[in-house]
N, C-alpha and C. Protein backbone atom coordinates (compact mmCIF):
# COMPACT_ATOMS: atom_id res chain seq x y z
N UNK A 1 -56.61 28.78 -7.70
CA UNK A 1 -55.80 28.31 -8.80
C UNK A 1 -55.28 29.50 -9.60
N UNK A 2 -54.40 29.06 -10.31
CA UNK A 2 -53.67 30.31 -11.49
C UNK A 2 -54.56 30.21 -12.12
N UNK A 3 -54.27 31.46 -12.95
CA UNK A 3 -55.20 31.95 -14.48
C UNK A 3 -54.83 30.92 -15.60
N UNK A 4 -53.22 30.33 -15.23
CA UNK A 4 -52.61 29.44 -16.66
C UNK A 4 -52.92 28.21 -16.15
N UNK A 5 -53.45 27.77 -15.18
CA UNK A 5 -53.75 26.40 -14.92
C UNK A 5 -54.92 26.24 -15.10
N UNK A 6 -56.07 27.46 -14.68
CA UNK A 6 -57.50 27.28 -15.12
C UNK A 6 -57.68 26.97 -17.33
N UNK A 7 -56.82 28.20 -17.61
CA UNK A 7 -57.20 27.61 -19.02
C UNK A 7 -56.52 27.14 -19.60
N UNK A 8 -55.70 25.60 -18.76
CA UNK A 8 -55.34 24.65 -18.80
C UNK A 8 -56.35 23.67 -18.71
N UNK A 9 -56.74 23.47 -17.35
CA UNK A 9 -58.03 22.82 -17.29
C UNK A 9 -59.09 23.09 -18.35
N UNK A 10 -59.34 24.35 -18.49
CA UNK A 10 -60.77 24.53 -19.95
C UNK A 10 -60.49 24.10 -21.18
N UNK A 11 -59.16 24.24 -21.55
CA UNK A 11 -58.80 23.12 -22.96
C UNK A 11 -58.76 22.16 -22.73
N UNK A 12 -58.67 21.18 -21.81
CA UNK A 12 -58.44 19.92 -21.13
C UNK A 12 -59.78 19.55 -21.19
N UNK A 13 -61.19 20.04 -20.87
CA UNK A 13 -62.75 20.11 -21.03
C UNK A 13 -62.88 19.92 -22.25
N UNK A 14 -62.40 20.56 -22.96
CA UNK A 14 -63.11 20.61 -24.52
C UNK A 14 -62.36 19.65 -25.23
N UNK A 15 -61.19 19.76 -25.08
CA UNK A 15 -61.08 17.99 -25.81
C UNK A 15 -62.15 16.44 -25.08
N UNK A 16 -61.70 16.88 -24.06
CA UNK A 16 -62.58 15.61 -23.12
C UNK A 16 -63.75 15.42 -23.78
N UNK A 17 -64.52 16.41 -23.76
CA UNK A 17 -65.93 16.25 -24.27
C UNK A 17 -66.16 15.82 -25.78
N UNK A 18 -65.01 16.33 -26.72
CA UNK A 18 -65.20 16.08 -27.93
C UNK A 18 -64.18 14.16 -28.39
N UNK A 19 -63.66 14.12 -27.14
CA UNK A 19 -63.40 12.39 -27.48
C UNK A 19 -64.62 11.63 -27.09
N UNK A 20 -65.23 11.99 -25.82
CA UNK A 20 -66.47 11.37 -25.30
C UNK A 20 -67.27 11.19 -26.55
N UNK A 21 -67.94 12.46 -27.04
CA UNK A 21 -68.68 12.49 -28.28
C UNK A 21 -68.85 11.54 -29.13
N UNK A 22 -66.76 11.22 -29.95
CA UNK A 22 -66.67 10.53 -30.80
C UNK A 22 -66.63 8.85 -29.87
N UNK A 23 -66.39 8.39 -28.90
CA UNK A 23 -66.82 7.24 -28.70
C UNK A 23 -65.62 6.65 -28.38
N UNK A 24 -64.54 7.20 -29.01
CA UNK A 24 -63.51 6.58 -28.90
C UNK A 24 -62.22 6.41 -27.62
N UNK A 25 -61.30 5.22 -27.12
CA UNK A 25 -60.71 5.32 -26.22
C UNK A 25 -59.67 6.89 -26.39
N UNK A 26 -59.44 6.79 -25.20
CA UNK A 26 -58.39 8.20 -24.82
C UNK A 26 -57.10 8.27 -24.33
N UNK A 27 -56.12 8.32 -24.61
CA UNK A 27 -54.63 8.38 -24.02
C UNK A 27 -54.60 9.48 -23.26
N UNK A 28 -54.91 9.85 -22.03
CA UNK A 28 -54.82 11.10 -20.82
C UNK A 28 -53.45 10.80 -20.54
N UNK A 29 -52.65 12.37 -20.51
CA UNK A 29 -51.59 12.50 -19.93
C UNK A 29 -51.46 13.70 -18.69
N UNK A 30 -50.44 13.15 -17.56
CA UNK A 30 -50.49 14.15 -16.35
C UNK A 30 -49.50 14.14 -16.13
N UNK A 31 -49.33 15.41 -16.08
CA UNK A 31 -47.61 16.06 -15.41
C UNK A 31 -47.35 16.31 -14.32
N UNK A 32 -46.69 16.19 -13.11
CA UNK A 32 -46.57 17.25 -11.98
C UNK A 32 -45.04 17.02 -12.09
N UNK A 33 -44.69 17.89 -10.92
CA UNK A 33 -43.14 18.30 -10.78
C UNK A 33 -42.38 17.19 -10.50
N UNK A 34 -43.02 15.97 -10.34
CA UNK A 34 -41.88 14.94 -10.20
C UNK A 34 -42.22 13.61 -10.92
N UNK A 35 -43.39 13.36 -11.10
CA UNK A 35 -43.99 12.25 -12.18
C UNK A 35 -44.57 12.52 -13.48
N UNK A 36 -44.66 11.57 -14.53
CA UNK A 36 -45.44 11.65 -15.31
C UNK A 36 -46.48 10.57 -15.16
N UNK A 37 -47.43 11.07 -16.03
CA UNK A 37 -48.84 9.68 -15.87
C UNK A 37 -49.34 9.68 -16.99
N UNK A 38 -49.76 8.29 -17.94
CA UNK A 38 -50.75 8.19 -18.76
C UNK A 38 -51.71 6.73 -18.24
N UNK A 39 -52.54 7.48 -19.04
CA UNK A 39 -53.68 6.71 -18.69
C UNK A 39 -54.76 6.39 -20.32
N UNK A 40 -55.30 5.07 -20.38
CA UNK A 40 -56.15 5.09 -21.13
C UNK A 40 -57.71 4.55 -21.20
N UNK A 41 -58.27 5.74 -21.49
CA UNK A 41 -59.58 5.06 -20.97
C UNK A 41 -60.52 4.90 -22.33
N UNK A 42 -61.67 4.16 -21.65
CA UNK A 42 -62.70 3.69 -22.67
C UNK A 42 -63.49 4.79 -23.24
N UNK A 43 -64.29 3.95 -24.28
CA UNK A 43 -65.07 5.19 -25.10
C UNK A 43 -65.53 5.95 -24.49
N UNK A 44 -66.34 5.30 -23.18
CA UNK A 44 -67.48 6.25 -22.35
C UNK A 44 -66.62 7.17 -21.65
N UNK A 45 -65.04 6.94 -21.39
CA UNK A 45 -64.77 7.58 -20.15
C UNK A 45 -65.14 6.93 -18.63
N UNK A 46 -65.57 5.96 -18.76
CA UNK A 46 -65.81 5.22 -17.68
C UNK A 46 -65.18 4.58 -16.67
N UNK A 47 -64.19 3.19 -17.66
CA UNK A 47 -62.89 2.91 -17.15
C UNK A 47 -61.81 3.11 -17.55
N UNK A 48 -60.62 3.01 -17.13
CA UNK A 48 -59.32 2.77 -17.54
C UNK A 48 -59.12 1.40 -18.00
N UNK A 49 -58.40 1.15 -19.15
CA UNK A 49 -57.93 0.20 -20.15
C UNK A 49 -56.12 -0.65 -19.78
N UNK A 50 -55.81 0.91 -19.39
CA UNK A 50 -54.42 0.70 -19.20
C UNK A 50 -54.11 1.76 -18.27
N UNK A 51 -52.79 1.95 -17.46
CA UNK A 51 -52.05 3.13 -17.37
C UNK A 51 -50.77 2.58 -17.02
N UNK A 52 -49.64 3.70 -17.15
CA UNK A 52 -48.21 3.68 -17.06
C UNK A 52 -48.04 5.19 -16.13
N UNK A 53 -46.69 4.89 -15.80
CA UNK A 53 -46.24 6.24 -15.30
C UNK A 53 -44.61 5.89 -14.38
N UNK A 54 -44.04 6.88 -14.26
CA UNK A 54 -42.65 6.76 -13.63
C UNK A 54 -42.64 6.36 -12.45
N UNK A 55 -44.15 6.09 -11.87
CA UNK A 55 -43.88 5.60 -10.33
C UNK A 55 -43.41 4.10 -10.83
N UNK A 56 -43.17 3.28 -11.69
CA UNK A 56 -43.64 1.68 -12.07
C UNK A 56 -42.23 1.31 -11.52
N UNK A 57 -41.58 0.43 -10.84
CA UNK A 57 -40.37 -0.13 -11.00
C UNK A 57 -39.83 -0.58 -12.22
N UNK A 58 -38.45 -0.53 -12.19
CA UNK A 58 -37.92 -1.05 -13.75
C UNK A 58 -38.60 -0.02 -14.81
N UNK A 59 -39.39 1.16 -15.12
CA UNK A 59 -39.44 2.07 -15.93
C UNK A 59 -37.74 2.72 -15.95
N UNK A 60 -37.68 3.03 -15.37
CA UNK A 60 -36.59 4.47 -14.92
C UNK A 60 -35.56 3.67 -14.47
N UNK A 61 -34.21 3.97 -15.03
CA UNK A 61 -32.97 3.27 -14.37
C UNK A 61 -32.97 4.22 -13.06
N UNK A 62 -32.32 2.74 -12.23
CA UNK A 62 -31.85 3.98 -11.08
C UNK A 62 -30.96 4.90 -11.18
N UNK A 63 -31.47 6.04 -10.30
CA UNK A 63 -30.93 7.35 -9.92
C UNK A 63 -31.03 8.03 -10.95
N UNK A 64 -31.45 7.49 -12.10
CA UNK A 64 -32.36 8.60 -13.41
C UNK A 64 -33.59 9.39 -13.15
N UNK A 65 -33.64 10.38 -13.68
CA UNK A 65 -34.37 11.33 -13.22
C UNK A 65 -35.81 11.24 -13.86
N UNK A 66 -37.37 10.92 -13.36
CA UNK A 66 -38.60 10.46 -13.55
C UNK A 66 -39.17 12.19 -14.28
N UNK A 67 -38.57 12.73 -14.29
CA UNK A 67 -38.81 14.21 -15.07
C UNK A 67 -38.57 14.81 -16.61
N UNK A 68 -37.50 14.12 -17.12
CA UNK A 68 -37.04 13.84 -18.25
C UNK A 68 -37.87 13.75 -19.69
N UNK A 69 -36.97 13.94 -20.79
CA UNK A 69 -37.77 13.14 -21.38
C UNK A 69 -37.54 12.28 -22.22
N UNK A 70 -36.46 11.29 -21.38
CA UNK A 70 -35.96 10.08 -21.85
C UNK A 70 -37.36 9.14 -21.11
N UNK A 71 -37.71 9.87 -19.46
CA UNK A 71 -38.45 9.39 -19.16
C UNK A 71 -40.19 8.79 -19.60
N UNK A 72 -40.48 10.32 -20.19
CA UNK A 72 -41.62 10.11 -21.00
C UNK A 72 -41.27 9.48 -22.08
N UNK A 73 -40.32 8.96 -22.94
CA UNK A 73 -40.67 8.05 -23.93
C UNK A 73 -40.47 7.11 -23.40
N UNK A 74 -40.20 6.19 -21.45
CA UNK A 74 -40.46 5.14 -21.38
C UNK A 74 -41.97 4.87 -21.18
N UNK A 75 -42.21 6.29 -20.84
CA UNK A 75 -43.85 5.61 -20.17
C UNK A 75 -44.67 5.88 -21.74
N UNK A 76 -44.75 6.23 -22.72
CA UNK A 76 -44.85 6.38 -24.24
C UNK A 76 -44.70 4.81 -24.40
N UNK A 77 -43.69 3.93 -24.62
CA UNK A 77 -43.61 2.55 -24.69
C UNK A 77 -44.07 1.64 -24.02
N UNK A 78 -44.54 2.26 -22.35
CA UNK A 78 -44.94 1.12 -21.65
C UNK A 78 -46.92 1.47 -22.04
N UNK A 79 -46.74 2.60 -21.73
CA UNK A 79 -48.32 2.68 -22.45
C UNK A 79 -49.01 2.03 -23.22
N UNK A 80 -48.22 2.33 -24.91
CA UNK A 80 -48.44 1.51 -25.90
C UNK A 80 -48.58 -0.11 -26.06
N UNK A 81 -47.26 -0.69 -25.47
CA UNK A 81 -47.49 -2.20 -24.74
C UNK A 81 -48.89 -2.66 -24.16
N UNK A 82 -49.17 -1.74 -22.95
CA UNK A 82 -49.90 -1.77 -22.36
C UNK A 82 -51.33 -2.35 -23.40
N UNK A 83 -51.46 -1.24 -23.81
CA UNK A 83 -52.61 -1.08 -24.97
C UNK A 83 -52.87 -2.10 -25.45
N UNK A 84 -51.41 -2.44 -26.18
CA UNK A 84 -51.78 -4.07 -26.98
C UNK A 84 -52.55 -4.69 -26.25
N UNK A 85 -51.76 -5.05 -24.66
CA UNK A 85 -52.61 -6.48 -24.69
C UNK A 85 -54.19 -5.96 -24.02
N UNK A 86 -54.78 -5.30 -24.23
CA UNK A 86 -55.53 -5.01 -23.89
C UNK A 86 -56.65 -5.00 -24.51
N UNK A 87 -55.98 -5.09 -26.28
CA UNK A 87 -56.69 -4.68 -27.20
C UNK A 87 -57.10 -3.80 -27.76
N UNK A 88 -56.20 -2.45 -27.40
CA UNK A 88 -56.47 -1.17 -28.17
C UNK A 88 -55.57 -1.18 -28.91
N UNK A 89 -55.56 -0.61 -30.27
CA UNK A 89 -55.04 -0.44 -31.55
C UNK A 89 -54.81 1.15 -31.92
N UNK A 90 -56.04 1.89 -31.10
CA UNK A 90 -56.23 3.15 -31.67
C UNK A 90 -56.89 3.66 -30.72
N UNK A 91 -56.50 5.67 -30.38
CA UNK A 91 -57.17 6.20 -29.33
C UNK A 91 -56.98 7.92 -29.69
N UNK A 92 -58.21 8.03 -29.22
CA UNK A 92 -57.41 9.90 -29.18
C UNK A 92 -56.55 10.40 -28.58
N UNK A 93 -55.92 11.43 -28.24
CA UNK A 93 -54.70 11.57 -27.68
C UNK A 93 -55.31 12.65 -26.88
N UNK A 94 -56.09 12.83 -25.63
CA UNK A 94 -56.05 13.86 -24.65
C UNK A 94 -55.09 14.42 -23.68
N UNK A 95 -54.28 15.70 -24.30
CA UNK A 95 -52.93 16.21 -23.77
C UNK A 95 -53.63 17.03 -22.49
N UNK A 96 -54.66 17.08 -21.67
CA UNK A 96 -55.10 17.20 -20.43
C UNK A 96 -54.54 19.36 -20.73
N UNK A 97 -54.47 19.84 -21.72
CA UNK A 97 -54.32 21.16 -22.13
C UNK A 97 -52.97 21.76 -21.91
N UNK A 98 -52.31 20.79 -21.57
CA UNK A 98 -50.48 20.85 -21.81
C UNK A 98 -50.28 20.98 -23.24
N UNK A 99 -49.40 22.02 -23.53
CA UNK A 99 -48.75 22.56 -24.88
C UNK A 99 -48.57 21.08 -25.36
N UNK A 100 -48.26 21.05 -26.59
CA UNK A 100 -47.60 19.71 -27.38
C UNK A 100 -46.34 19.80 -28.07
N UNK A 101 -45.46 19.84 -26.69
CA UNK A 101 -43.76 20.16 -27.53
C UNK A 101 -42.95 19.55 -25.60
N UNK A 102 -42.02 18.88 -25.82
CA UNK A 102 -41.19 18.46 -24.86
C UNK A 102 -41.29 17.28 -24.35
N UNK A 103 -42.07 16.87 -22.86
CA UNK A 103 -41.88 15.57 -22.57
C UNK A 103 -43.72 14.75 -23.20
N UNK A 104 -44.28 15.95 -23.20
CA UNK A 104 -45.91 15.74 -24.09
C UNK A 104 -45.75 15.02 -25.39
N UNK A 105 -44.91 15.46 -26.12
CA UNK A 105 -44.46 15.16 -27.51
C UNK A 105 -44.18 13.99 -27.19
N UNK A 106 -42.45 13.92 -26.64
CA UNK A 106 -42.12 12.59 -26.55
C UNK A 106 -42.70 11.30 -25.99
N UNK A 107 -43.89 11.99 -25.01
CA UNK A 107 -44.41 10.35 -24.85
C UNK A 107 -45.26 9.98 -26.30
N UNK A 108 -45.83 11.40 -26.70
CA UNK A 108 -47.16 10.55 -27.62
C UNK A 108 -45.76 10.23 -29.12
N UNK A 109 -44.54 10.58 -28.94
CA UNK A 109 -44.04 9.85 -30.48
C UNK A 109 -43.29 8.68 -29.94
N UNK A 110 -43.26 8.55 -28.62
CA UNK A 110 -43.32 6.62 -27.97
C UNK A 110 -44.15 5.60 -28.27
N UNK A 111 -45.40 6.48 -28.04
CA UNK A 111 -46.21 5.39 -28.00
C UNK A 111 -46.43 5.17 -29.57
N UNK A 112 -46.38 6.07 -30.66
CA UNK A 112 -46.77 5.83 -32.33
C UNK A 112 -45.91 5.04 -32.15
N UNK A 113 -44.48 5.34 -31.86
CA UNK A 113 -43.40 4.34 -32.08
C UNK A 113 -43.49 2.67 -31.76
N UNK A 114 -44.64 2.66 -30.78
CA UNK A 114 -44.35 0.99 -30.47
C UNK A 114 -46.16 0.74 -30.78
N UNK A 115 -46.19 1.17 -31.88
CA UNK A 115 -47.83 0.78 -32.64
C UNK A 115 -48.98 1.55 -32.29
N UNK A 116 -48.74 2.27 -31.21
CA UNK A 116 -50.11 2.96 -30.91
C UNK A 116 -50.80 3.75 -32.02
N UNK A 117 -51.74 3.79 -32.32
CA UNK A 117 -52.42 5.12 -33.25
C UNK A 117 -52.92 5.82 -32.67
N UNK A 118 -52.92 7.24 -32.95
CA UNK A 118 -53.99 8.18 -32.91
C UNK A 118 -52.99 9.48 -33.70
């Protein structure tokens, strides 16, 4: 692995551990070069609650590009949705040690946008 992906991963650890701690669910986000992914899991880290991501049909108009970040504020909205019916109200926000500026940003000011907290 790279040096910038390892202490990617080690900030990605230390939040992990310090949401575990507090108990509370988690909004995980994952990037690669052609999708985005969120995911939300329970206090323990155990299960998933919800997830979204650009693979979903009907997220992404066709022939729009799943890289974007028109894209991440759909999966920001479908997340949040998600959540509701699920019964989450509120979660920490684990950015998996991705900076917090671009399509990172825009999903997590999607999901505030359609009620999520954290």
């Amino acid at each position: 692995m790279h040096k910038k992906n390892l202490q990617r991963i080690k900030k990605a650890t230390k939040t992990r551990a310090k949401l575990r701690e507090l108990g509370v669910p988690s909004l995980s986000v994952h990037k690669t070069g052609q999708h985005l992914y969120a995911q939300i899991f329970s206090g323990d880290g155990l299960s998933t609650l919800a997830a979204a991501s650009t693979k979903e049909k009907g997220l992404i108009a066709d022939g729009g590009s799943c890289t974007n970040i028109e894209a991440a504020k759909a999966v920001g909205k479908a997340i949040a949705e998600k959540a509701k019916k699920a019964g989450v109200e509120s979660v920490g926000f684990d950015r998996s040690g991705y900076i917090y500026h671009g399509k990172i940003k825009a999903l997590a000011d999607a999901a505030r946008e359609a009620g999520l907290k954290f």
